[in-house]
PDB file of N, CA and C in Angstrom:
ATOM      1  N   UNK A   1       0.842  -1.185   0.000  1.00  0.00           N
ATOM      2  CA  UNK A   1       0.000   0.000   0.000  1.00  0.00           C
ATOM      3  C   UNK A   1       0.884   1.244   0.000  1.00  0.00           C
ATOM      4  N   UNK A   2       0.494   1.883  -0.946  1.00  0.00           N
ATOM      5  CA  UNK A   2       1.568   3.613  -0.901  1.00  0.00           C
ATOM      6  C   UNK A   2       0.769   4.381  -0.114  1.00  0.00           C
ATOM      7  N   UNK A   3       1.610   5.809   0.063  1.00  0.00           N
ATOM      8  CA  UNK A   3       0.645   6.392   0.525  1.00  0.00           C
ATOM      9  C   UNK A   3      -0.367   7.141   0.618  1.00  0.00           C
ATOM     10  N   UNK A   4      -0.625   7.520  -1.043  1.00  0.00           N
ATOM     11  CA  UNK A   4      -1.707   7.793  -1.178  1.00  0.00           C
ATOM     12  C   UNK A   4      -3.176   6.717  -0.922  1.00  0.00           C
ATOM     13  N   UNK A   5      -3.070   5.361  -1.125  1.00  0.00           N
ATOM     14  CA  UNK A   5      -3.733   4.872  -0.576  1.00  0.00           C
ATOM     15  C   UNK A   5      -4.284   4.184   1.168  1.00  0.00           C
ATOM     16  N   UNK A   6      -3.190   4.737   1.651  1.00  0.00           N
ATOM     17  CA  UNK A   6      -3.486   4.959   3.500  1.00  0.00           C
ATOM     18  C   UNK A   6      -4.054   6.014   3.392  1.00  0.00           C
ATOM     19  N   UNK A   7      -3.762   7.252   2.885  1.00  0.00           N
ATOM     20  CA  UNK A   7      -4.876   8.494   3.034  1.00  0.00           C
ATOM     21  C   UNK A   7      -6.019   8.398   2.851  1.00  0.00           C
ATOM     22  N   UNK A   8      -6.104   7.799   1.813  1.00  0.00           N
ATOM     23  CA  UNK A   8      -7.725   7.532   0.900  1.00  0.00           C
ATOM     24  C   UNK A   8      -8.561   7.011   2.247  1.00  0.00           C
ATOM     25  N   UNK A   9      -7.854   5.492   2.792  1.00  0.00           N
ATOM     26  CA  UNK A   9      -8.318   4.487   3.804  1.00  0.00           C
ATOM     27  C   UNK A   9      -8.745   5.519   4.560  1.00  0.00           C
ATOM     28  N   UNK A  10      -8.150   6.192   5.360  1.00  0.00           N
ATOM     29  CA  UNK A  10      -7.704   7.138   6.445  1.00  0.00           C
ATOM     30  C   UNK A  10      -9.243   7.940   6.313  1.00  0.00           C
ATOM     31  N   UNK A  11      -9.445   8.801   5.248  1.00  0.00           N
ATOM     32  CA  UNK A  11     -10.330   9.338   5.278  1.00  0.00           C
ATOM     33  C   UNK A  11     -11.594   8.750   4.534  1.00  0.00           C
ATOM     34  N   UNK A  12     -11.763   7.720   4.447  1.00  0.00           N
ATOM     35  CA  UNK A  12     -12.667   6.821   4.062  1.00  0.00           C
ATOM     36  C   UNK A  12     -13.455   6.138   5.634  1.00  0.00           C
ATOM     37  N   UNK A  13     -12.828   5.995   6.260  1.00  0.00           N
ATOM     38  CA  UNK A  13     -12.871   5.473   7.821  1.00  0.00           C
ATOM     39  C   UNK A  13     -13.538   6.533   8.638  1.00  0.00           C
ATOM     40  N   UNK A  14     -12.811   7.595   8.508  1.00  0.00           N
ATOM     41  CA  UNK A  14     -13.160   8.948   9.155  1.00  0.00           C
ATOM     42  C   UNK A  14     -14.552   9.660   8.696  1.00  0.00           C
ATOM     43  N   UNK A  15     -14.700   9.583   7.672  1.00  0.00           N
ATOM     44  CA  UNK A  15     -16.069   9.869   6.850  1.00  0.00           C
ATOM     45  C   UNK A  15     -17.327   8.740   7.761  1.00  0.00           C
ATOM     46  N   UNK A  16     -17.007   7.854   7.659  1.00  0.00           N
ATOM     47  CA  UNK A  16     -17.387   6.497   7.897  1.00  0.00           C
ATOM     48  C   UNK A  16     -18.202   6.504   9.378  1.00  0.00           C
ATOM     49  N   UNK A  17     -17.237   7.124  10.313  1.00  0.00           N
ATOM     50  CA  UNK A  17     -16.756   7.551  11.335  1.00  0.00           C
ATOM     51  C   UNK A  17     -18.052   8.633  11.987  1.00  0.00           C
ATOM     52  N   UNK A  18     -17.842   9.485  10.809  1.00  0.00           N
ATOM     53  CA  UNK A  18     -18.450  10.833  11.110  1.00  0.00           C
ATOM     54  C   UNK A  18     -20.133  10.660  10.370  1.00  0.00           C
ATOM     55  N   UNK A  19     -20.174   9.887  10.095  1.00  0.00           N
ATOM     56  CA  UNK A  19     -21.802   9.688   9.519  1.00  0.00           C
ATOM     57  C   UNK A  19     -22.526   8.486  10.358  1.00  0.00           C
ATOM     58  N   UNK A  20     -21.613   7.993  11.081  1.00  0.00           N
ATOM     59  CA  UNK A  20     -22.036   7.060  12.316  1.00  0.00           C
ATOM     60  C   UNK A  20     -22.528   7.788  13.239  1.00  0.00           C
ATOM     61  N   UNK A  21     -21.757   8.630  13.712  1.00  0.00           N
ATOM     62  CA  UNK A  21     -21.591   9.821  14.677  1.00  0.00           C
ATOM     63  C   UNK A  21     -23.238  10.811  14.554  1.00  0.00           C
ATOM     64  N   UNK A  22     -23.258  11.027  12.833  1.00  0.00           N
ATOM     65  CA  UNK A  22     -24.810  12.281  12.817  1.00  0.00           C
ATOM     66  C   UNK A  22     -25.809  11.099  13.018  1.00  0.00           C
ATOM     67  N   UNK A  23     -25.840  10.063  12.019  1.00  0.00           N
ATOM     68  CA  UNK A  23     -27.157   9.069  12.417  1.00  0.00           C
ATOM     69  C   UNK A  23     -27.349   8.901  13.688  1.00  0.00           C
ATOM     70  N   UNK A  24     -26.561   8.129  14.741  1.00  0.00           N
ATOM     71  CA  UNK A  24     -26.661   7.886  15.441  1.00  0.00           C
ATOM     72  C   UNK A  24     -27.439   9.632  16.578  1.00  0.00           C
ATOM     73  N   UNK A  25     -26.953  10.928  15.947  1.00  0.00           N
ATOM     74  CA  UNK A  25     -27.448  11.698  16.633  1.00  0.00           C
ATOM     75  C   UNK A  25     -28.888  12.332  16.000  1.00  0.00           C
ATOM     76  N   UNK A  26     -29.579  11.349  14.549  1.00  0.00           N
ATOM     77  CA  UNK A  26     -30.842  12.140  14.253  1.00  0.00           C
ATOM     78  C   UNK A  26     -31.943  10.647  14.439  1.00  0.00           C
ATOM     79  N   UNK A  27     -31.641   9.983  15.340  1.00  0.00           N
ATOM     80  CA  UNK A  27     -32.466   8.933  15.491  1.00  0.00           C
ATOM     81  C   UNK A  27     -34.081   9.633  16.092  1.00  0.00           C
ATOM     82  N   UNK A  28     -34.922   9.153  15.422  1.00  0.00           N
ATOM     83  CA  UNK A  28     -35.959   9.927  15.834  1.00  0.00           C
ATOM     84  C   UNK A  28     -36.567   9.581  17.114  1.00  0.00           C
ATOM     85  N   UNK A  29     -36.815  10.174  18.316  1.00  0.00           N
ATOM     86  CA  UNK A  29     -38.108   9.604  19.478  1.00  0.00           C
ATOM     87  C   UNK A  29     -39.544   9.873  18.648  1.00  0.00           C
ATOM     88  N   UNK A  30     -40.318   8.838  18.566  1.00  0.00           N
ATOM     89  CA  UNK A  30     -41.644   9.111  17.846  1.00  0.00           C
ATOM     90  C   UNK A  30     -42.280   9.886  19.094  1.00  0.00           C
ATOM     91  N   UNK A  31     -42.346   8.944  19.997  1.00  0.00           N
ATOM     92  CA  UNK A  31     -43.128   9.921  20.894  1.00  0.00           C
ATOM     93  C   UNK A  31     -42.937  11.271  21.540  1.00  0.00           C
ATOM     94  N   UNK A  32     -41.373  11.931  21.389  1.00  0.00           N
ATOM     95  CA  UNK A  32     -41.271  12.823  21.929  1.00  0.00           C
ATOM     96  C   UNK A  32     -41.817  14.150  20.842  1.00  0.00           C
ATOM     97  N   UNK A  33     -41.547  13.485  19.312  1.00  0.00           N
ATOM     98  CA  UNK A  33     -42.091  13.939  18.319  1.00  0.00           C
ATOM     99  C   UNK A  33     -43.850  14.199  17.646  1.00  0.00           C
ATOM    100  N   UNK A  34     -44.501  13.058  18.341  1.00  0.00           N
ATOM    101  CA  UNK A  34     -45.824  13.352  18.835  1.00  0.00           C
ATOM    102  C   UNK A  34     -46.040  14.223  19.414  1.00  0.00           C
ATOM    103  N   UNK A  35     -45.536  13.945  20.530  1.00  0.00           N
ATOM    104  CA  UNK A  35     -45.801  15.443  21.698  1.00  0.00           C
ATOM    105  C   UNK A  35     -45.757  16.341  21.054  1.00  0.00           C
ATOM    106  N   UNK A  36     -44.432  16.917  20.801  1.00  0.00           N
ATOM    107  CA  UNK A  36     -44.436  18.121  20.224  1.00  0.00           C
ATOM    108  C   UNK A  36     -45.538  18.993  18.847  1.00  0.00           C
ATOM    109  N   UNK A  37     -45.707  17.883  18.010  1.00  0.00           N
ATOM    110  CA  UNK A  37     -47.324  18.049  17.332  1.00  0.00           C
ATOM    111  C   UNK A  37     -48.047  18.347  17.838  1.00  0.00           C
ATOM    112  N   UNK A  38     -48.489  17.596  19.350  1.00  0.00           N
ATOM    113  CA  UNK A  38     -49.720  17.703  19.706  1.00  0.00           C
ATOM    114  C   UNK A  38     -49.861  19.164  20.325  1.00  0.00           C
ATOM    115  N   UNK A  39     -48.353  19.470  21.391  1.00  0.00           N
ATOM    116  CA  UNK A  39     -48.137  20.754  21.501  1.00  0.00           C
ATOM    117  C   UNK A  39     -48.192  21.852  20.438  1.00  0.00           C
ATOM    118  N   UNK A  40     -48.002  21.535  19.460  1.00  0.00           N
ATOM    119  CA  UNK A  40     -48.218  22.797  18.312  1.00  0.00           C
ATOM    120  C   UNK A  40     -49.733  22.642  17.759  1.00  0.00           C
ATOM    121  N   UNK A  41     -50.198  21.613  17.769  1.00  0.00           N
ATOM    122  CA  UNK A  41     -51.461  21.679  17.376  1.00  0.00           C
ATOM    123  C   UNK A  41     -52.325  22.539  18.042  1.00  0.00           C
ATOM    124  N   UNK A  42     -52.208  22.439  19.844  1.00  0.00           N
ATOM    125  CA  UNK A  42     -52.715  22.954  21.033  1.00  0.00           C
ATOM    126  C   UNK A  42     -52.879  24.525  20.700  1.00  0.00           C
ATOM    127  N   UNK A  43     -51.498  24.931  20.486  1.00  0.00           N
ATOM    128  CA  UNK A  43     -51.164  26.097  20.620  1.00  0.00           C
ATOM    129  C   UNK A  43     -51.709  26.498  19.207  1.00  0.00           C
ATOM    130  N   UNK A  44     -52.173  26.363  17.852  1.00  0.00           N
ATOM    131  CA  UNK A  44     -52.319  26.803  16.800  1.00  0.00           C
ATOM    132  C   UNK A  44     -54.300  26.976  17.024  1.00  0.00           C
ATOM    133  N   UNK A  45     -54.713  25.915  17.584  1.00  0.00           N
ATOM    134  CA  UNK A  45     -55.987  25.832  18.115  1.00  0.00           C
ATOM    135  C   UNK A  45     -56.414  27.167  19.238  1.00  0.00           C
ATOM    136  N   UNK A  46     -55.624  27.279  19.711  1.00  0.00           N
ATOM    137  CA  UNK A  46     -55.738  28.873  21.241  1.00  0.00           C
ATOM    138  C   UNK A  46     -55.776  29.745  20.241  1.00  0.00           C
ATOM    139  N   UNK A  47     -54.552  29.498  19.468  1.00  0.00           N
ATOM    140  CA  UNK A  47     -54.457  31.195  18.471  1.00  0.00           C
ATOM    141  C   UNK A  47     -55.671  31.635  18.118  1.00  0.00           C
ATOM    142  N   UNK A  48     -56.433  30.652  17.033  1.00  0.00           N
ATOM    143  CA  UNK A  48     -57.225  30.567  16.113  1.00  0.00           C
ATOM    144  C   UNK A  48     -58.610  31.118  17.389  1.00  0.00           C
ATOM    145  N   UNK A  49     -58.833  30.209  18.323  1.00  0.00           N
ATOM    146  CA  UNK A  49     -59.962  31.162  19.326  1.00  0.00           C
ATOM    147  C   UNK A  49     -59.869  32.460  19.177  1.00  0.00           C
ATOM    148  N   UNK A  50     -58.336  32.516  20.099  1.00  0.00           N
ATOM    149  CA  UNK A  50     -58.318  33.940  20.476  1.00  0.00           C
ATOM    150  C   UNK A  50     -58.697  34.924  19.244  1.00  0.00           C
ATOM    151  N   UNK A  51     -58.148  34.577  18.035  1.00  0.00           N
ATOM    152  CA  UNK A  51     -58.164  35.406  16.645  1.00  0.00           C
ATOM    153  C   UNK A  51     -59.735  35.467  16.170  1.00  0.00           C
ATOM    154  N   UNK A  52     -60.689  34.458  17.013  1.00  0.00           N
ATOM    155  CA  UNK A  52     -61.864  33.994  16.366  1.00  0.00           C
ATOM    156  C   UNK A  52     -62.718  35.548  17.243  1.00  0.00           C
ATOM    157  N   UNK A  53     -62.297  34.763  18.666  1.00  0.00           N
ATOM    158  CA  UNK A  53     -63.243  36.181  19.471  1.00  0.00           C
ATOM    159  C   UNK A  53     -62.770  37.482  19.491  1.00  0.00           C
ATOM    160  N   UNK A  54     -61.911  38.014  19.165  1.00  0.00           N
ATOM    161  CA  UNK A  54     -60.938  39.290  18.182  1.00  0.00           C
ATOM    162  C   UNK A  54     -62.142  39.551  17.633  1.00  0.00           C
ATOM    163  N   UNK A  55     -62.013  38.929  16.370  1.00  0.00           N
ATOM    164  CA  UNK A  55     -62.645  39.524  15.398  1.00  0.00           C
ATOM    165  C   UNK A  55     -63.980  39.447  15.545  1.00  0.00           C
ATOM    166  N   UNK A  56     -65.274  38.607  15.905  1.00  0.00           N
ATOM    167  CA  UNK A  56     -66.368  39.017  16.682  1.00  0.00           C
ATOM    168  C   UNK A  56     -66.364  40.030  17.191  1.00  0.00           C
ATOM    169  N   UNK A  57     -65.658  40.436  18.347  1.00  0.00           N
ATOM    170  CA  UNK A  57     -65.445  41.591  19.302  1.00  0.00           C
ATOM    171  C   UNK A  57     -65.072  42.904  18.173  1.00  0.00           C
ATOM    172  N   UNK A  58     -64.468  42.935  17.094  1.00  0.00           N
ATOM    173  CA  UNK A  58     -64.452  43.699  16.172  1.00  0.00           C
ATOM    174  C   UNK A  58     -65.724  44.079  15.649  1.00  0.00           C
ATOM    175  N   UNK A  59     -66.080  42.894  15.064  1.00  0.00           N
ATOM    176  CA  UNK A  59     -67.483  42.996  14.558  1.00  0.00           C
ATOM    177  C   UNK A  59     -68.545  43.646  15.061  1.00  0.00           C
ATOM    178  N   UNK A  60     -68.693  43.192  16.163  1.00  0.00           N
ATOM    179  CA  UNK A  60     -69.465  44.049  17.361  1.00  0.00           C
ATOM    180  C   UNK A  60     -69.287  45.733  17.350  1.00  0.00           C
ATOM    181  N   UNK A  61     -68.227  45.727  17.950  1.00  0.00           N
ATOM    182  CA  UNK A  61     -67.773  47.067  17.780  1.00  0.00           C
ATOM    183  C   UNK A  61     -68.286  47.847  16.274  1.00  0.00           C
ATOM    184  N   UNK A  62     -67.772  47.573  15.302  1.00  0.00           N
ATOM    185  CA  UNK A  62     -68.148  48.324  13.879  1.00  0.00           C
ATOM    186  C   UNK A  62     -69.660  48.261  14.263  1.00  0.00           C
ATOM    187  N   UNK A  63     -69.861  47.374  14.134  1.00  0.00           N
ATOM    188  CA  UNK A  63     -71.521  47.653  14.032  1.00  0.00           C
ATOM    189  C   UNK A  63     -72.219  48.091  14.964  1.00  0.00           C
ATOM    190  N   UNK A  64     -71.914  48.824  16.215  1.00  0.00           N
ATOM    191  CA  UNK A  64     -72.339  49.849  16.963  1.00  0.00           C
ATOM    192  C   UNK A  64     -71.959  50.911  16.527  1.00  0.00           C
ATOM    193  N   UNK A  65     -70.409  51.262  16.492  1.00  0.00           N
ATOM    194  CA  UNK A  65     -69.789  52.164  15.314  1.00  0.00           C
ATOM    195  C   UNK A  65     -71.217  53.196  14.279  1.00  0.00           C
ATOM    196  N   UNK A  66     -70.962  51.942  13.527  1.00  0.00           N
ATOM    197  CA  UNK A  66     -72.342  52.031  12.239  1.00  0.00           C
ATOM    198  C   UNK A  66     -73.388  52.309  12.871  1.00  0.00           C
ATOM    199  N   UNK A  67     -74.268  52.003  13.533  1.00  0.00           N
ATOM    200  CA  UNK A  67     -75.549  52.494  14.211  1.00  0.00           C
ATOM    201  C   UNK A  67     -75.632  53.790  14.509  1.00  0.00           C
ATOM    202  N   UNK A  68     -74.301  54.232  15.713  1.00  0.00           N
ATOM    203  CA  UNK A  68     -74.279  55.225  16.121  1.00  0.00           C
ATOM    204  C   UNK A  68     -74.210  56.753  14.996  1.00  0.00           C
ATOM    205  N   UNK A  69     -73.433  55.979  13.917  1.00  0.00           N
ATOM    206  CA  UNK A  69     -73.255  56.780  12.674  1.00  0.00           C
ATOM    207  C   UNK A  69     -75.057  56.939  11.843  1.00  0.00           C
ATOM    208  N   UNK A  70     -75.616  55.793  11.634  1.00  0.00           N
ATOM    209  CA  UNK A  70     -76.814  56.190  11.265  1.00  0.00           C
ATOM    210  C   UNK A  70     -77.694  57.139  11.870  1.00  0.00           C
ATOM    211  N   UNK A  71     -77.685  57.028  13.436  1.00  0.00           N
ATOM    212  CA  UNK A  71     -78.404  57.567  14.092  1.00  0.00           C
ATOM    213  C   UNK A  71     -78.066  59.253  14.058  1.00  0.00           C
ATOM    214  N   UNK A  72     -77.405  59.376  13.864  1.00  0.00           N
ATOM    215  CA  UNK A  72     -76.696  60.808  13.238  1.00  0.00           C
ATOM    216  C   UNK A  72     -77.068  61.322  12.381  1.00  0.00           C
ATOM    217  N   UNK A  73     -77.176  60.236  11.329  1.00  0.00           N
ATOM    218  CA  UNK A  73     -77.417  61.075   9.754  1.00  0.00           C
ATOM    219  C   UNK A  73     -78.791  60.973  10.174  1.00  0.00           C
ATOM    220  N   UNK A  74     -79.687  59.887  10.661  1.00  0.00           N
ATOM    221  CA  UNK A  74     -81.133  60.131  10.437  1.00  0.00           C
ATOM    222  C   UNK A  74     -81.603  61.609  11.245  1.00  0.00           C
ATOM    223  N   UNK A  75     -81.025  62.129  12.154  1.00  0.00           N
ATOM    224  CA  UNK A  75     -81.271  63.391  13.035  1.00  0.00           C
ATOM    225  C   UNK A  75     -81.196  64.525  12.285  1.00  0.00           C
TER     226      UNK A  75
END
């Protein structure tokens, strides 16, 4: 073996090495990965209320708004 082919080895091993190393660190937990769905689901569900009774409470508002404005022009 020369030595360009111990290098090759060398970093063939090391590569080898280092992709052992990420797999081994993107192994998935399903369940911790559930959770976290279910947690974002939770939280996308609150938004959507809160954004729901917002805009009711908007609604409301304009359209007293508007009344109060008619009641004006009809005077």
């Amino acid at each position: 073996m020369d030595d360009f082919d111990v290098k090759l080895n060398q970093i063939f091993h090391d590569s080898e090495k280092e992709l052992k190393n990420i797999w081994s660190k993107t192994v998935i937990d399903w369940s911790e990965m559930e959770a976290l769905q279910n947690q974002f689901d939770e939280k996308l569900k609150a938004e959507r209320r809160e954004r729901k009774i917002k805009y009711k409470g908007l609604k409301r508002q304009n359209r007293a708004e508007l009344r109060e404005i008619l009641k004006k022009l009809k005077v």
